[in-house]
Protein backbone atom coordinates (compact mmCIF):
# COMPACT_ATOMS: atom_id res chain seq x y z
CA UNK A 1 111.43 125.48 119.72
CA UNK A 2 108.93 124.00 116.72
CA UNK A 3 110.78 120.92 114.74
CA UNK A 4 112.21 122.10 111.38
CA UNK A 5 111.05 119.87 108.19
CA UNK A 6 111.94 119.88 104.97
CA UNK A 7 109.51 118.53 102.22
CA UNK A 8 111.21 117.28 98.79
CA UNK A 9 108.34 117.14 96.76
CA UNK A 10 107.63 118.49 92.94
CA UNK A 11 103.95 118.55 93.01
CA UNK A 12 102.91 121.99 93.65
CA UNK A 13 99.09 121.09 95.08
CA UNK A 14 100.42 118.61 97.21
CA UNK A 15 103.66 120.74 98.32
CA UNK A 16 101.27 123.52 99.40
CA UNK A 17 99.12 120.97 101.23
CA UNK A 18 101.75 119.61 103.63
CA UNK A 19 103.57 122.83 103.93
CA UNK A 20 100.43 124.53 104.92
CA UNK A 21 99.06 121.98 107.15
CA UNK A 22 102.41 121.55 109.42
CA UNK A 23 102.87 125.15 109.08
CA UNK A 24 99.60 125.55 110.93
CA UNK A 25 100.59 122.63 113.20
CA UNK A 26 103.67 124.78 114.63
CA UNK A 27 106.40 122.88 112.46
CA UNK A 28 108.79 125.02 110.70
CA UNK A 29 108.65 124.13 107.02
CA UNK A 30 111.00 124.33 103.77
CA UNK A 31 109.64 123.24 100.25
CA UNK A 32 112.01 122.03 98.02
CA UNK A 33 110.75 121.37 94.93
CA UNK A 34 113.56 119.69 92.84
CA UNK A 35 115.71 116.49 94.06
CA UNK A 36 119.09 118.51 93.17
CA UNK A 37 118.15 121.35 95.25
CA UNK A 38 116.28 119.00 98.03
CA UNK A 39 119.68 116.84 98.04
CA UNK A 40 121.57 120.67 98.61
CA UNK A 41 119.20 121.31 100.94
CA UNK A 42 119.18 118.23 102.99
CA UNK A 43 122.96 117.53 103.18
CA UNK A 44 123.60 121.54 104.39
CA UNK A 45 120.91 122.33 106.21
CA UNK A 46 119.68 121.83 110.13
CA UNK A 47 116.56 119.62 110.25
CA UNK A 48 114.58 117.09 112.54
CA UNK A 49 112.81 115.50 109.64
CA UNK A 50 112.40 115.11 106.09
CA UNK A 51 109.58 114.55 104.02
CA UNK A 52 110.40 112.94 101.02
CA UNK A 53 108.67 112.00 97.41
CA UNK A 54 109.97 109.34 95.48
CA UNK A 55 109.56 110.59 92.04
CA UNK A 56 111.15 113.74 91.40
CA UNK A 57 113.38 115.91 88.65
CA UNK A 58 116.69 115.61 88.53
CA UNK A 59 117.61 112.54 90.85
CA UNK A 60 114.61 110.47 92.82
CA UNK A 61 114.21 110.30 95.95
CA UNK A 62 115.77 106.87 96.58
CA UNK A 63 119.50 108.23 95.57
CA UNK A 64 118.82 110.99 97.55
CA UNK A 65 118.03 108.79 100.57
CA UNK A 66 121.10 106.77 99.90
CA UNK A 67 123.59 109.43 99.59
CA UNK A 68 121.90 110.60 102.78
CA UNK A 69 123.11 108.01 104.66
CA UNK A 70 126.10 107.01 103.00
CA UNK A 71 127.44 110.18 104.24
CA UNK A 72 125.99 109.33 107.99
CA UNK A 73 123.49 112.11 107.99
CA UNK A 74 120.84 110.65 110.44
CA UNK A 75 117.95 112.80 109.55
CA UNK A 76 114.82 110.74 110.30
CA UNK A 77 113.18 110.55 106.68
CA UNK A 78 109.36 109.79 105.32
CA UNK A 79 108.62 108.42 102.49
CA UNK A 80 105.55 109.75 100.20
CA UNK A 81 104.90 106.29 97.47
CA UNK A 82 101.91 105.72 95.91
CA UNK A 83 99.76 103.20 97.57
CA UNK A 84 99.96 100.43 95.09
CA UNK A 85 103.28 100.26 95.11
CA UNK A 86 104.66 98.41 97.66
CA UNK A 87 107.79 97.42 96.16
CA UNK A 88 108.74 101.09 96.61
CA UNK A 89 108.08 100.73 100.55
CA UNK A 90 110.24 97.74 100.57
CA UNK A 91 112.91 99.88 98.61
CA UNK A 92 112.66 103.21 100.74
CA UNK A 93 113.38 101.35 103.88
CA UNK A 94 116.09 99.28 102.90
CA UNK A 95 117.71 102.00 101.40
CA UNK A 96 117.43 104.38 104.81
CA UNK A 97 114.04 105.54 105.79
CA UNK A 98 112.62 105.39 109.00
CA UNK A 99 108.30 105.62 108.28
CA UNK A 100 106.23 106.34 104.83
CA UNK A 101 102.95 107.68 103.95
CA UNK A 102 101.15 106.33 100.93
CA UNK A 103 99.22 108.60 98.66
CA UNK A 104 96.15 109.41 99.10
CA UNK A 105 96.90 110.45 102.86
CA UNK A 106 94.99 112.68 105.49
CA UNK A 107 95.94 115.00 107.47
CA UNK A 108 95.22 112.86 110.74
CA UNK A 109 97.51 110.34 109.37
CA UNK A 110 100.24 112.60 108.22
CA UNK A 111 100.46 114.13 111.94
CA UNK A 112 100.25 110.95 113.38
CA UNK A 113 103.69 109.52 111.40
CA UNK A 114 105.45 113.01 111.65
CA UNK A 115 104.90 112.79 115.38
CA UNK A 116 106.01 109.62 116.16
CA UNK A 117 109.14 109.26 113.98
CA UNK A 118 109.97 112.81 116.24
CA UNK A 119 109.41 111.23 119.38
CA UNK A 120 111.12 108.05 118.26
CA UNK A 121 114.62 110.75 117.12
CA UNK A 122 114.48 112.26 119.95
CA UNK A 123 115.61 108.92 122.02
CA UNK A 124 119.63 109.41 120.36
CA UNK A 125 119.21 106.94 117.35
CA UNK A 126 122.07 109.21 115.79
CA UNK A 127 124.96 107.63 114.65
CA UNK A 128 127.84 108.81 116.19
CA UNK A 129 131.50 108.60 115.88
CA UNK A 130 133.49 109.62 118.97
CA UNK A 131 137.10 109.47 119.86
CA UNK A 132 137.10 109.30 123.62
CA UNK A 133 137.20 106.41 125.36
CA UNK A 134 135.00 102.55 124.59
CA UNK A 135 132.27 102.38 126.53
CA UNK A 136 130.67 99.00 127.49
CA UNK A 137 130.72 96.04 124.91
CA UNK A 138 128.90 93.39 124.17
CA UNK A 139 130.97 90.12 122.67
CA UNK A 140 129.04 87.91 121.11
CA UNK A 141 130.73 85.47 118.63
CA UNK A 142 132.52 87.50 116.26
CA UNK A 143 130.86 90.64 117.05
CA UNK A 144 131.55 92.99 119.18
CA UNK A 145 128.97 95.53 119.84
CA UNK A 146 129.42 99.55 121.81
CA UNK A 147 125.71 100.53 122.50
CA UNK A 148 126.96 104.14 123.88
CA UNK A 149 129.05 104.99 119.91
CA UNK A 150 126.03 102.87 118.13
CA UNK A 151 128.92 101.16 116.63
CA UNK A 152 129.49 97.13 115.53
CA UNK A 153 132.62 95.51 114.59
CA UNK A 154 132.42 92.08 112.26
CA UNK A 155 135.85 90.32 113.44
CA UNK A 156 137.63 93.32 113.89
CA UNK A 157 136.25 95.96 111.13
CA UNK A 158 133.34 98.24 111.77
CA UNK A 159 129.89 97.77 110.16
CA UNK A 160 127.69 100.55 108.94
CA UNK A 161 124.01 99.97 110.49
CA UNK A 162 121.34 102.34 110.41
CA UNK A 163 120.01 103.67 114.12
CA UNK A 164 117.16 100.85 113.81
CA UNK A 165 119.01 97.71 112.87
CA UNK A 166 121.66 98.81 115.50
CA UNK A 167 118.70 99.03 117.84
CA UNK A 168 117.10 95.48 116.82
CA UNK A 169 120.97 93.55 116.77
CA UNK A 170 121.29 95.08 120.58
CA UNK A 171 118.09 93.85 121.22
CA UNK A 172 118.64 90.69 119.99
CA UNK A 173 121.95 90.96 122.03
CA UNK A 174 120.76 91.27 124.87
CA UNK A 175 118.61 88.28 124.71
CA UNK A 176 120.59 85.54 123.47
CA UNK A 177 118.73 82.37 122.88
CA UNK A 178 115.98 84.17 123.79
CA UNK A 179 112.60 83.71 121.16
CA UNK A 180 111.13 87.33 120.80
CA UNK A 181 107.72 87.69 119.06
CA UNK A 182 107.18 90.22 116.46
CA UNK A 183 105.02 92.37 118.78
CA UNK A 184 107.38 92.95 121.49
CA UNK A 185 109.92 93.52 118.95
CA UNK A 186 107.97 96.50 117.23
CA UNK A 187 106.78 97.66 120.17
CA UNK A 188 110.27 97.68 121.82
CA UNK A 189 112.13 99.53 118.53
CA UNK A 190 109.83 101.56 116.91
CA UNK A 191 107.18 102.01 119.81
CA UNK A 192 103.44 101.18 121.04
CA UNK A 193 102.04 104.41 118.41
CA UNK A 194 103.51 103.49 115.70
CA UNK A 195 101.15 103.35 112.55
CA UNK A 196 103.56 101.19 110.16
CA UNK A 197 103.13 97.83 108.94
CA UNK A 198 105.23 94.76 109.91
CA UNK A 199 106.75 94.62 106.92
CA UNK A 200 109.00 97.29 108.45
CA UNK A 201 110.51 94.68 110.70
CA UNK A 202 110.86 92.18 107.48
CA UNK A 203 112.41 95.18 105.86
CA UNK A 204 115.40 96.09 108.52
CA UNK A 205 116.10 92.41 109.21
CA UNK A 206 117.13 91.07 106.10
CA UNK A 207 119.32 94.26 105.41
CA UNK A 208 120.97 93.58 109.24
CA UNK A 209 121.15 89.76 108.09
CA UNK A 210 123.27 90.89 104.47
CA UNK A 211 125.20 93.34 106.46
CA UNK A 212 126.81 91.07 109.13
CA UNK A 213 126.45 88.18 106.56
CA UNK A 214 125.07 86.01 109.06
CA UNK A 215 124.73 83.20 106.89
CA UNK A 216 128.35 82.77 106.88
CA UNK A 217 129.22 83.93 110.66
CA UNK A 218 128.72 82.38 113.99
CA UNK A 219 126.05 84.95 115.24
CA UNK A 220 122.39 84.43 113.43
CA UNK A 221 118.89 85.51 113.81
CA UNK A 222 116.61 83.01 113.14
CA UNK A 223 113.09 83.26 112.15
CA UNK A 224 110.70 80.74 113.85
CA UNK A 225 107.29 80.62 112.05
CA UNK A 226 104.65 81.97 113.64
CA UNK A 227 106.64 82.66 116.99
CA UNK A 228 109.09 85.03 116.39
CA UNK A 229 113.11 85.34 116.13
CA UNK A 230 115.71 84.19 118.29
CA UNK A 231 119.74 84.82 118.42
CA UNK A 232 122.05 81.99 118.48
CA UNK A 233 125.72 81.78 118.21
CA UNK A 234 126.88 78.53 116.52
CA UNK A 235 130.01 76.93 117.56
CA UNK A 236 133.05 77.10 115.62
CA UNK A 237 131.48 79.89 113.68
């Protein structure tokens, strides 16, 4: 069965464009063409990926990201942002998405991303929320960590992390005190074909970092220049 994608995107030329050329790659596409209507779509509808424009009518495509994922829908999302601005990147990923695509873009490159953020979803990087019985946890100072639910707790209350900064803080997790180079760690997380840049990594660390507000807690990642990270637990914390 061909992946279903929907495409949020108000430009008609370059609507047509990707719609035609995944259409022809075996994907099965939906155009939406208005962020209201893409938001509709996206929140009620089955898909395996979503292509996504930044600037569009009604409400942008950062809003639409976030309310995305504020109501846990996991639906691995790319990014279309110009290619000057890379404040845009920056905001994209910390507010949810999983690979972009700057404009101009071929078609090469556009099958390249879709493909691997695919392959990458279909490892089960969806959040889920079960009420059967706790798998195996990880303590480590005041977390406490359940790699089957994808689920953290932060002394007791549950933390909100997206599939990849789950996957990096079990990583991390199970290496404590360990230094891990940025290589291993994109190549471990988001895969040996993927076409990003490592600002990615910068990206999903400092949201992990606010999230667990490890400058105030016991358990810390901490950068070591031109080496890598390492997790350490501090004593007392």
């Amino acid at each position: 069965m061909s992946a279903s994608i929907l495409i949020i995107e108000d430009e008609p030329t370059l609507a047509k464009l990707l719609s035609y050329n995944l259409t022809k790659e075996g994907y099965s596409v939906k155009v939406a063409d208005h962020g209201e209507t893409g938001l509709h779509e996206a929140m009620n509808g089955y898909f395996d990926l979503i292509i996504l424009d930044i600037m569009l009518p009604g409400i942008n495509g950062f809003d639409i990201l976030r309310k995305l994922r504020q109501s846990r829908i996991a639906t691995p999302v790319i990014i279309l942002t110009a290619r000057t601005a890379e404040e845009e990147v920056v905001q994209g990923l910390t507010a949810g998405a999983d690979d972009y695509i700057t404009k101009p873009f071929s078609v090469a490159e556009l099958f390249a991303r879709v493909q691997a953020v695919l392959r990458r979803a279909h490892t089960g990087e969806a959040v889920v929320e079960t009420g059967g019985p706790e798998h195996k946890a990880i303590m480590i100072g005041n977390l406490t960590i359940y790699p089957e639910k994808y689920e953290v707790d932060l002394e007791g209350k549950t933390v909100f992390l997206r599939p990849k900064e789950f996957e990096i803080l079990l990583y991390f997790a199970e290496r404590p005190g360990v230094v891990v180079t940025r290589d291993q760690l994109m190549n471990s997380i988001w895969g040996y074909d993927y076409v990003g840049g490592e600002r990615t990594i910068d990206v999903h660390l400092s949201s992990l970092r606010k999230k667990l507000d490890m400058d105030s807690h016991s358990v810390q990642i901490e950068s070591l220049r031109g080496v890598g990270y390492k997790l350490i637990v501090r004593s007392g914390g």
